[in-house]
C-alpha atoms as a PDB file:
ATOM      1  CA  UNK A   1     126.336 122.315 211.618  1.00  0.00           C
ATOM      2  CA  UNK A   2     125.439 118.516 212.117  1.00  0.00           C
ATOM      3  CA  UNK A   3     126.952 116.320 214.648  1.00  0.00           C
ATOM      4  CA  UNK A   4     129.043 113.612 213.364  1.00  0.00           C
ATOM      5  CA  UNK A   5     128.512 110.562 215.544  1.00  0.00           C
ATOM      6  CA  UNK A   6     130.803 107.409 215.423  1.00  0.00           C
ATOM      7  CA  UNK A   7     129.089 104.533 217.083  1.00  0.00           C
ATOM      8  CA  UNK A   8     130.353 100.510 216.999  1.00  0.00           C
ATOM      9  CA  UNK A   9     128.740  98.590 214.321  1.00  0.00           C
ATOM     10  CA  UNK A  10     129.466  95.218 216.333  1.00  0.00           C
ATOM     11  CA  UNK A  11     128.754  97.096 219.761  1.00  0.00           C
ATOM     12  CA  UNK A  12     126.742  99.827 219.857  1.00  0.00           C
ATOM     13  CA  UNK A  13     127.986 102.336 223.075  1.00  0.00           C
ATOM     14  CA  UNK A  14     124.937 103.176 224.844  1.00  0.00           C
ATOM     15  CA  UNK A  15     125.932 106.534 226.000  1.00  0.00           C
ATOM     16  CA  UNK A  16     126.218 107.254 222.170  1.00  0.00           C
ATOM     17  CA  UNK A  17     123.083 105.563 221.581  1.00  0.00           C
ATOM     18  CA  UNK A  18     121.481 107.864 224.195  1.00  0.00           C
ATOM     19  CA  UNK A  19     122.840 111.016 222.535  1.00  0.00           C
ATOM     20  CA  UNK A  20     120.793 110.021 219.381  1.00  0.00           C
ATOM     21  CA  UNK A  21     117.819 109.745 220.891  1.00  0.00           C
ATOM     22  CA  UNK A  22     117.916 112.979 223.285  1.00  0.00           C
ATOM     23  CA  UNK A  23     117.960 114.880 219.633  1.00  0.00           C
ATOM     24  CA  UNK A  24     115.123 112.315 218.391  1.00  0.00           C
ATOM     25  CA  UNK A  25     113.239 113.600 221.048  1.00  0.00           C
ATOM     26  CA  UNK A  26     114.133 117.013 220.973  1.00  0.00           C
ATOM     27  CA  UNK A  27     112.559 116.975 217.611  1.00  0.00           C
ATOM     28  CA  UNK A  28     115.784 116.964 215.722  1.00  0.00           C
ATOM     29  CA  UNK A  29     116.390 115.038 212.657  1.00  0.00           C
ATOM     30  CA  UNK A  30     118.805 112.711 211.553  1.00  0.00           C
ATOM     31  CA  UNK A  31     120.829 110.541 209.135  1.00  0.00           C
ATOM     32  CA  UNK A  32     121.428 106.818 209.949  1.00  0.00           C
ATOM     33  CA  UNK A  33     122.947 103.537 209.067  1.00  0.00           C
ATOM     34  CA  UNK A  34     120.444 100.777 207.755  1.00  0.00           C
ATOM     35  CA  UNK A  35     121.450  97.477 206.640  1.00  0.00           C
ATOM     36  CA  UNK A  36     120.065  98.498 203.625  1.00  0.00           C
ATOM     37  CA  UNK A  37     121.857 102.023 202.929  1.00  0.00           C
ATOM     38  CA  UNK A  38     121.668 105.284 205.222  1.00  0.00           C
ATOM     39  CA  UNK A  39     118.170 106.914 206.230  1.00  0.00           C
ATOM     40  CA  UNK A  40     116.634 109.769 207.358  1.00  0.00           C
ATOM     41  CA  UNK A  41     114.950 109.689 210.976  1.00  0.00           C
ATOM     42  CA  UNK A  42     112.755 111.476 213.291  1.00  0.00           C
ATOM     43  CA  UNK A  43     110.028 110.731 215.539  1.00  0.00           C
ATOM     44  CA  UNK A  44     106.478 109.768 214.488  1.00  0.00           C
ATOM     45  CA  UNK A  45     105.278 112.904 215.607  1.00  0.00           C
ATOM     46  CA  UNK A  46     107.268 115.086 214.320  1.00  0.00           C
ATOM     47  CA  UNK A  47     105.971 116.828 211.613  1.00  0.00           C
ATOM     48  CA  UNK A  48     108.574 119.831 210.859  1.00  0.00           C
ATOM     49  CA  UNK A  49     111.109 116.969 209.902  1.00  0.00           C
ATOM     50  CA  UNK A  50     108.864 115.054 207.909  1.00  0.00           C
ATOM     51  CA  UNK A  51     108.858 118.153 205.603  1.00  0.00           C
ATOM     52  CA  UNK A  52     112.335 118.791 206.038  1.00  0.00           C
ATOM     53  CA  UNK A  53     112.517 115.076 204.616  1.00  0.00           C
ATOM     54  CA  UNK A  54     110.108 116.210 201.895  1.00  0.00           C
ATOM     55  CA  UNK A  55     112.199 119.217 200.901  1.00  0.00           C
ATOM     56  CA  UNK A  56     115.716 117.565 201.417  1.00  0.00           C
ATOM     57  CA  UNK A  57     114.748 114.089 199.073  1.00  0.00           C
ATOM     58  CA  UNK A  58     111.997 116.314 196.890  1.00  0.00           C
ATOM     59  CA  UNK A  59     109.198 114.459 197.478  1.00  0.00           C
ATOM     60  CA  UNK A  60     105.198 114.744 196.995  1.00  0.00           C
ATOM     61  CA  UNK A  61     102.566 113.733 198.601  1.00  0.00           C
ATOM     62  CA  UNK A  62     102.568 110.224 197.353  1.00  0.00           C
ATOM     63  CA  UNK A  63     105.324 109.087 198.854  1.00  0.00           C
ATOM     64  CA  UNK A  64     105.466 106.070 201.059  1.00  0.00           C
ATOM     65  CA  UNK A  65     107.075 107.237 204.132  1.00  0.00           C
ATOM     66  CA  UNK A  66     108.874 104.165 206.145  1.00  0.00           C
ATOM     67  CA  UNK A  67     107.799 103.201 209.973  1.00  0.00           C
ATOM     68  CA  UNK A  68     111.034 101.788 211.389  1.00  0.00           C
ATOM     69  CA  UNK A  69     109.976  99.156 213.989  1.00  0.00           C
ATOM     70  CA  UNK A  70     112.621  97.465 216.421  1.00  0.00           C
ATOM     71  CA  UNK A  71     110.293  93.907 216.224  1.00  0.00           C
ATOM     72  CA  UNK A  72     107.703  92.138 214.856  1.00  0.00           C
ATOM     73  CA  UNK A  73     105.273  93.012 217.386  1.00  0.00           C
ATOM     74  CA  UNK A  74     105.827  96.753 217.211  1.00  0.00           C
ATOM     75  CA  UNK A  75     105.151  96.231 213.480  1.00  0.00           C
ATOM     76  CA  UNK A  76     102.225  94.097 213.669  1.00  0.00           C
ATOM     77  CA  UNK A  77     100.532  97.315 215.723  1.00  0.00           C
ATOM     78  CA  UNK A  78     100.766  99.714 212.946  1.00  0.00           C
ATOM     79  CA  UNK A  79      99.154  97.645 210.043  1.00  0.00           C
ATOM     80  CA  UNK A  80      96.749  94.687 208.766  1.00  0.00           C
ATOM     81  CA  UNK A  81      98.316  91.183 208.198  1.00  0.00           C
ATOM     82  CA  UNK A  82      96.680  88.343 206.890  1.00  0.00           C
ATOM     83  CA  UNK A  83      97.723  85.079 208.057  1.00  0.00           C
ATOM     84  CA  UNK A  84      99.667  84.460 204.595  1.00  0.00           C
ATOM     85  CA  UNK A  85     100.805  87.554 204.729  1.00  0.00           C
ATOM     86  CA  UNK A  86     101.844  87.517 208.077  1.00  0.00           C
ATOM     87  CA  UNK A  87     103.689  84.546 207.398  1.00  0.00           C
ATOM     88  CA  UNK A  88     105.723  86.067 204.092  1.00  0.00           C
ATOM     89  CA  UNK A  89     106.970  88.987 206.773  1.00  0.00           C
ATOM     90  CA  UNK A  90     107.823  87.341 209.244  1.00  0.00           C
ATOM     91  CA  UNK A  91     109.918  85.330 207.065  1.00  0.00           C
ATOM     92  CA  UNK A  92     111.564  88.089 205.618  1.00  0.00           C
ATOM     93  CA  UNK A  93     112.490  90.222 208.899  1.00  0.00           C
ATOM     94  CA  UNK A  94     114.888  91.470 209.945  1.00  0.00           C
ATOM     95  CA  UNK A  95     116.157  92.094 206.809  1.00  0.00           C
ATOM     96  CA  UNK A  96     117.119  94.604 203.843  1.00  0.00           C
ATOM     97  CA  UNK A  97     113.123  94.911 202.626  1.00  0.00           C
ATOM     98  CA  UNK A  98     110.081  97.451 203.100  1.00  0.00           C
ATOM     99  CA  UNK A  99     106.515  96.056 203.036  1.00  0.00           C
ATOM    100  CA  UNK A 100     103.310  98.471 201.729  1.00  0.00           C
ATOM    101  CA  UNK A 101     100.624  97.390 203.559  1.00  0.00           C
ATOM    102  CA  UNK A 102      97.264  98.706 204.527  1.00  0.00           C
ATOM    103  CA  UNK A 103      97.754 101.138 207.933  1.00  0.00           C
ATOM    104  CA  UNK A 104      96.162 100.524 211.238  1.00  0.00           C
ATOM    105  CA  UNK A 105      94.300 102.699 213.287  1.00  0.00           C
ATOM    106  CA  UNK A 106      97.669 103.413 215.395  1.00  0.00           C
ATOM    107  CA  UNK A 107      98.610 105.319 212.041  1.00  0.00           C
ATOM    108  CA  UNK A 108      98.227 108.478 212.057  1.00  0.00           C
ATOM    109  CA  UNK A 109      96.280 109.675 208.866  1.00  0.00           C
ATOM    110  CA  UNK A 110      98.967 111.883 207.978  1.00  0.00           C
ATOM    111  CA  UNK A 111     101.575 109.240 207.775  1.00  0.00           C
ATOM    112  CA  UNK A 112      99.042 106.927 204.897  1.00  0.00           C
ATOM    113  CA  UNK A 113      99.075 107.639 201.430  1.00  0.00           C
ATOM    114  CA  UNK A 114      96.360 109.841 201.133  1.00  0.00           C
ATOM    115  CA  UNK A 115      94.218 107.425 198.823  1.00  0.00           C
ATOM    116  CA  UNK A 116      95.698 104.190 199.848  1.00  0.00           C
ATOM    117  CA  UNK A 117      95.505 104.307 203.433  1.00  0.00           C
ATOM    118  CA  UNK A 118      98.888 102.626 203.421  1.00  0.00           C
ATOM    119  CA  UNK A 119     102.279 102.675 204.964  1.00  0.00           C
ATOM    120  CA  UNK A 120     105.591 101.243 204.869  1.00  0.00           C
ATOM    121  CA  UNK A 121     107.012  99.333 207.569  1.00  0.00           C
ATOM    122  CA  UNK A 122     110.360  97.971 208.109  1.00  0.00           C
ATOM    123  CA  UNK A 123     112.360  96.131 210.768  1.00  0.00           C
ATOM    124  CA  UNK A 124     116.284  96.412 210.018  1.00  0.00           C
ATOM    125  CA  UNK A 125     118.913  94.198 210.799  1.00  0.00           C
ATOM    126  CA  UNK A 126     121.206  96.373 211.781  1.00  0.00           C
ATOM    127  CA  UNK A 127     122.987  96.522 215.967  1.00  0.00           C
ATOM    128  CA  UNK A 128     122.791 100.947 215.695  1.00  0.00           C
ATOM    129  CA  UNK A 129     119.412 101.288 214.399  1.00  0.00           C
ATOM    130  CA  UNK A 130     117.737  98.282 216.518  1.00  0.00           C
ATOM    131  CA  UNK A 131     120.041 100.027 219.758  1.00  0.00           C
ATOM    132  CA  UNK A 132     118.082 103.314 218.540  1.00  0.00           C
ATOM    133  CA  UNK A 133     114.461 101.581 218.211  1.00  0.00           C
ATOM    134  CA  UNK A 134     115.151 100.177 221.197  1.00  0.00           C
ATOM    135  CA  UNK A 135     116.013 103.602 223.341  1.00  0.00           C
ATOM    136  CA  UNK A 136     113.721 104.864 221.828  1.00  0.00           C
ATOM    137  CA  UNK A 137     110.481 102.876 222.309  1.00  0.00           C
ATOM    138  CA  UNK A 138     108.787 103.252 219.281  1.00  0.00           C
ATOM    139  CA  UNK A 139     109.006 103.235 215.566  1.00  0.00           C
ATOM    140  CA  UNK A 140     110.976 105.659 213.770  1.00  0.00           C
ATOM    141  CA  UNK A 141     109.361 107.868 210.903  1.00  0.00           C
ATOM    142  CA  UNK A 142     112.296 107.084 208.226  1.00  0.00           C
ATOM    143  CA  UNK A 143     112.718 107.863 204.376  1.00  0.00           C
ATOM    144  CA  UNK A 144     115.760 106.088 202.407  1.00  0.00           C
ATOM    145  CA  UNK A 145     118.158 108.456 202.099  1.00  0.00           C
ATOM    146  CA  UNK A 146     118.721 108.720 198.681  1.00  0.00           C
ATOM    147  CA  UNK A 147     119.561 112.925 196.859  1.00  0.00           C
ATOM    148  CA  UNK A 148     117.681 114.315 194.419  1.00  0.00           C
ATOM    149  CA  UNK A 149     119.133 113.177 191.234  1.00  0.00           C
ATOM    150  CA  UNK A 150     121.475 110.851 192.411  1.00  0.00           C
ATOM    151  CA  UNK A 151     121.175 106.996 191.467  1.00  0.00           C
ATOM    152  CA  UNK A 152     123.157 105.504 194.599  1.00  0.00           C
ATOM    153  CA  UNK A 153     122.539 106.849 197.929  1.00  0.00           C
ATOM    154  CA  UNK A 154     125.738 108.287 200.174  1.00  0.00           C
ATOM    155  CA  UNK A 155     127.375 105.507 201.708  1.00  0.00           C
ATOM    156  CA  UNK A 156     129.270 107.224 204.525  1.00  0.00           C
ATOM    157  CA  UNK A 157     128.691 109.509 207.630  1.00  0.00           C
ATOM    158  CA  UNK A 158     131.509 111.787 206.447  1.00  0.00           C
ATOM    159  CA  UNK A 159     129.985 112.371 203.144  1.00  0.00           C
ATOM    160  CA  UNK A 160     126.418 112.558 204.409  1.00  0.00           C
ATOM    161  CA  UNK A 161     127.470 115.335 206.889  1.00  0.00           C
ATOM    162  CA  UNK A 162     129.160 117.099 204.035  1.00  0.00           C
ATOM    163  CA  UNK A 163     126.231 117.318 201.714  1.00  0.00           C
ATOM    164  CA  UNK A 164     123.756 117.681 204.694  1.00  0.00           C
ATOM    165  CA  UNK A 165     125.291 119.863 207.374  1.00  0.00           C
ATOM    166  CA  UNK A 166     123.111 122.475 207.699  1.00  0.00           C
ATOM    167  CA  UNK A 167     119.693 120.408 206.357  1.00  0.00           C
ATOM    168  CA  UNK A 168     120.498 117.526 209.211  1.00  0.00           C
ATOM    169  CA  UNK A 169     120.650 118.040 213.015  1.00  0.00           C
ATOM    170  CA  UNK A 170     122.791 114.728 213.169  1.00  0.00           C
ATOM    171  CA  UNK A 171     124.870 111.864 211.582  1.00  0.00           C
ATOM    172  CA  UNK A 172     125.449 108.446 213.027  1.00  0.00           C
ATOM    173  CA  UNK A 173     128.694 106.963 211.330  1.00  0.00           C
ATOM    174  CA  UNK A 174     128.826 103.670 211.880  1.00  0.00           C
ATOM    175  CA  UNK A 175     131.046 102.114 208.826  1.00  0.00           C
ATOM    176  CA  UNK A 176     128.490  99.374 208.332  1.00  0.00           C
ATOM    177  CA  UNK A 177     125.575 100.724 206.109  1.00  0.00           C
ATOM    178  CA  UNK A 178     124.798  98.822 203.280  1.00  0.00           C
ATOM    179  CA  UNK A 179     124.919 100.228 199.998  1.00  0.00           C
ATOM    180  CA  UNK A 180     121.413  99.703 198.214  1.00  0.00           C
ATOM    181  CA  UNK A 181     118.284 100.943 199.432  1.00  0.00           C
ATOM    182  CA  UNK A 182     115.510  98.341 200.979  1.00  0.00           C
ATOM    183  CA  UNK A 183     113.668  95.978 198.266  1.00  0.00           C
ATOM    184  CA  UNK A 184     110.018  97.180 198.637  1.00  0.00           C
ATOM    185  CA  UNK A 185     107.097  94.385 198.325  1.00  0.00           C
ATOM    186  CA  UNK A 186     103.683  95.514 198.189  1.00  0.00           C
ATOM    187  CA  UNK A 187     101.099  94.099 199.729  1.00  0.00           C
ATOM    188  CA  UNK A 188      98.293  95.890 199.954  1.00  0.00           C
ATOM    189  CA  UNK A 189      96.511  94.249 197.345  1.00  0.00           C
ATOM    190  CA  UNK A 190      97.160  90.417 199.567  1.00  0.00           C
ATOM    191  CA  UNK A 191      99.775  89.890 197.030  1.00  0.00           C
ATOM    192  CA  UNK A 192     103.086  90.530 196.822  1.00  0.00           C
ATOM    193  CA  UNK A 193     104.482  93.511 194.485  1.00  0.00           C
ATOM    194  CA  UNK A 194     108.115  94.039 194.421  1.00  0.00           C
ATOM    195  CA  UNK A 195     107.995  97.893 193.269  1.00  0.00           C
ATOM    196  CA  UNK A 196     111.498  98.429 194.272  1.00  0.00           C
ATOM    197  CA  UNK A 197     114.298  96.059 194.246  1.00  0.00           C
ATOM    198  CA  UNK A 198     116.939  96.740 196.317  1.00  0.00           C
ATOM    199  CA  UNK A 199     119.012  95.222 198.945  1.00  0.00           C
ATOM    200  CA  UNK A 200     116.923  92.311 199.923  1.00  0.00           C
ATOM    201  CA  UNK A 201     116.537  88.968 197.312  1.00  0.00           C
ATOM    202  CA  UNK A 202     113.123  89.838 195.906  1.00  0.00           C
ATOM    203  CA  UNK A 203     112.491  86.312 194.539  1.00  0.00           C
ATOM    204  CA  UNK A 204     111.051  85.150 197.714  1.00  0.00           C
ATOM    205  CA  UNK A 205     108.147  87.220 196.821  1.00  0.00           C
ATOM    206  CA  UNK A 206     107.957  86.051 193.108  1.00  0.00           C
END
């Protein structure tokens, strides 16, 4: 059965936030609130939960997973920025968006698209997940958390728990998820692609 967690949206409690992390570690995975709309989480390393995201989402081998960074220079380690490019991101985060862009060699080859050698990266404006990141110490691997099926994507920890117990190890509940997922731009190409919109305004990218 999952643990539900309630944490502060305005003040995350860091004994809480500690909890989360110890099953992070511990190779658990989990469900979490985004200012976009809840995710799931685990640790870049961790490859039994990157197929339980697989198998709990139904996805193949194309699919962009997400690299949760707390900053911009935790981001800027895991792919390639041009200057204008560098420049439309860092305009753009924190925020509700998730940018395709060619991997570094801190990227594991099993976290880029196969033929694309990219990745998705993401820095969230949101107090629980950057008091997570920041436990943590490094990027979270992190798919939207959105059912197979479904249009909208679970919008509270109760629910989440109730359709996932026994597929998730944990829930944060933090009543202050959004309720779209990210707006994806990519930009491997130099120019900006909004393939998804979402949350975030994507005509800053137009």
């Amino acid at each position: 059965m999952a643990i539900l967690l309630e944490i502060h949206p305005v003040d995350p409690q860091p004994r809480l936030i500690s909890m989360v992390v110890d099953v992070l570690r511990d190779g658990g995975l989990i469900a979490y609130p985004t200012d976009a709309c809840f995710a799931l989480g685990a640790v870049l390393g961790n490859q039994q939960a990157k197929e339980r995201i697989r198998q709990i989402r139904h996805l193949d081998e194309r699919h962009h997973f997400t690299l949760v960074c707390h900053d911009f220079a935790q981001l800027g380690q895991l792919v390639r920025l041009s200057n204008s490019v560098f420049r439309a991101v860092k305009a753009a985060t924190p925020g509700p968006y998730t940018f395709i862009l060619p991997a570094s060699p801190e990227v594991p080859r099993r976290l880029q698209h196969p033929r694309k050698k990219t990745v998705g990266v993401r820095i969230p404006e949101h107090r629980i997940t950057q008091a997570i990141l920041a436990e943590l110490g490094e990027p979270l691997l992190s798919s939207t958390l959105l059912l197979p099926g479904e249009e909208e994507p679970l919008t509270t920890g109760v629910d989440i728990r109730d359709a996932l117990d026994h597929l998730v190890d944990l829930v944060v509940d933090g009543d202050a998820a959004g309720s779209e997922p990210s707006t994806v731009v990519d930009f491997s190409s130099g120019s900006p692609e909004v393939v998804r919109v979402g949350a975030g305004d994507p005509t800053r990218f137009s």
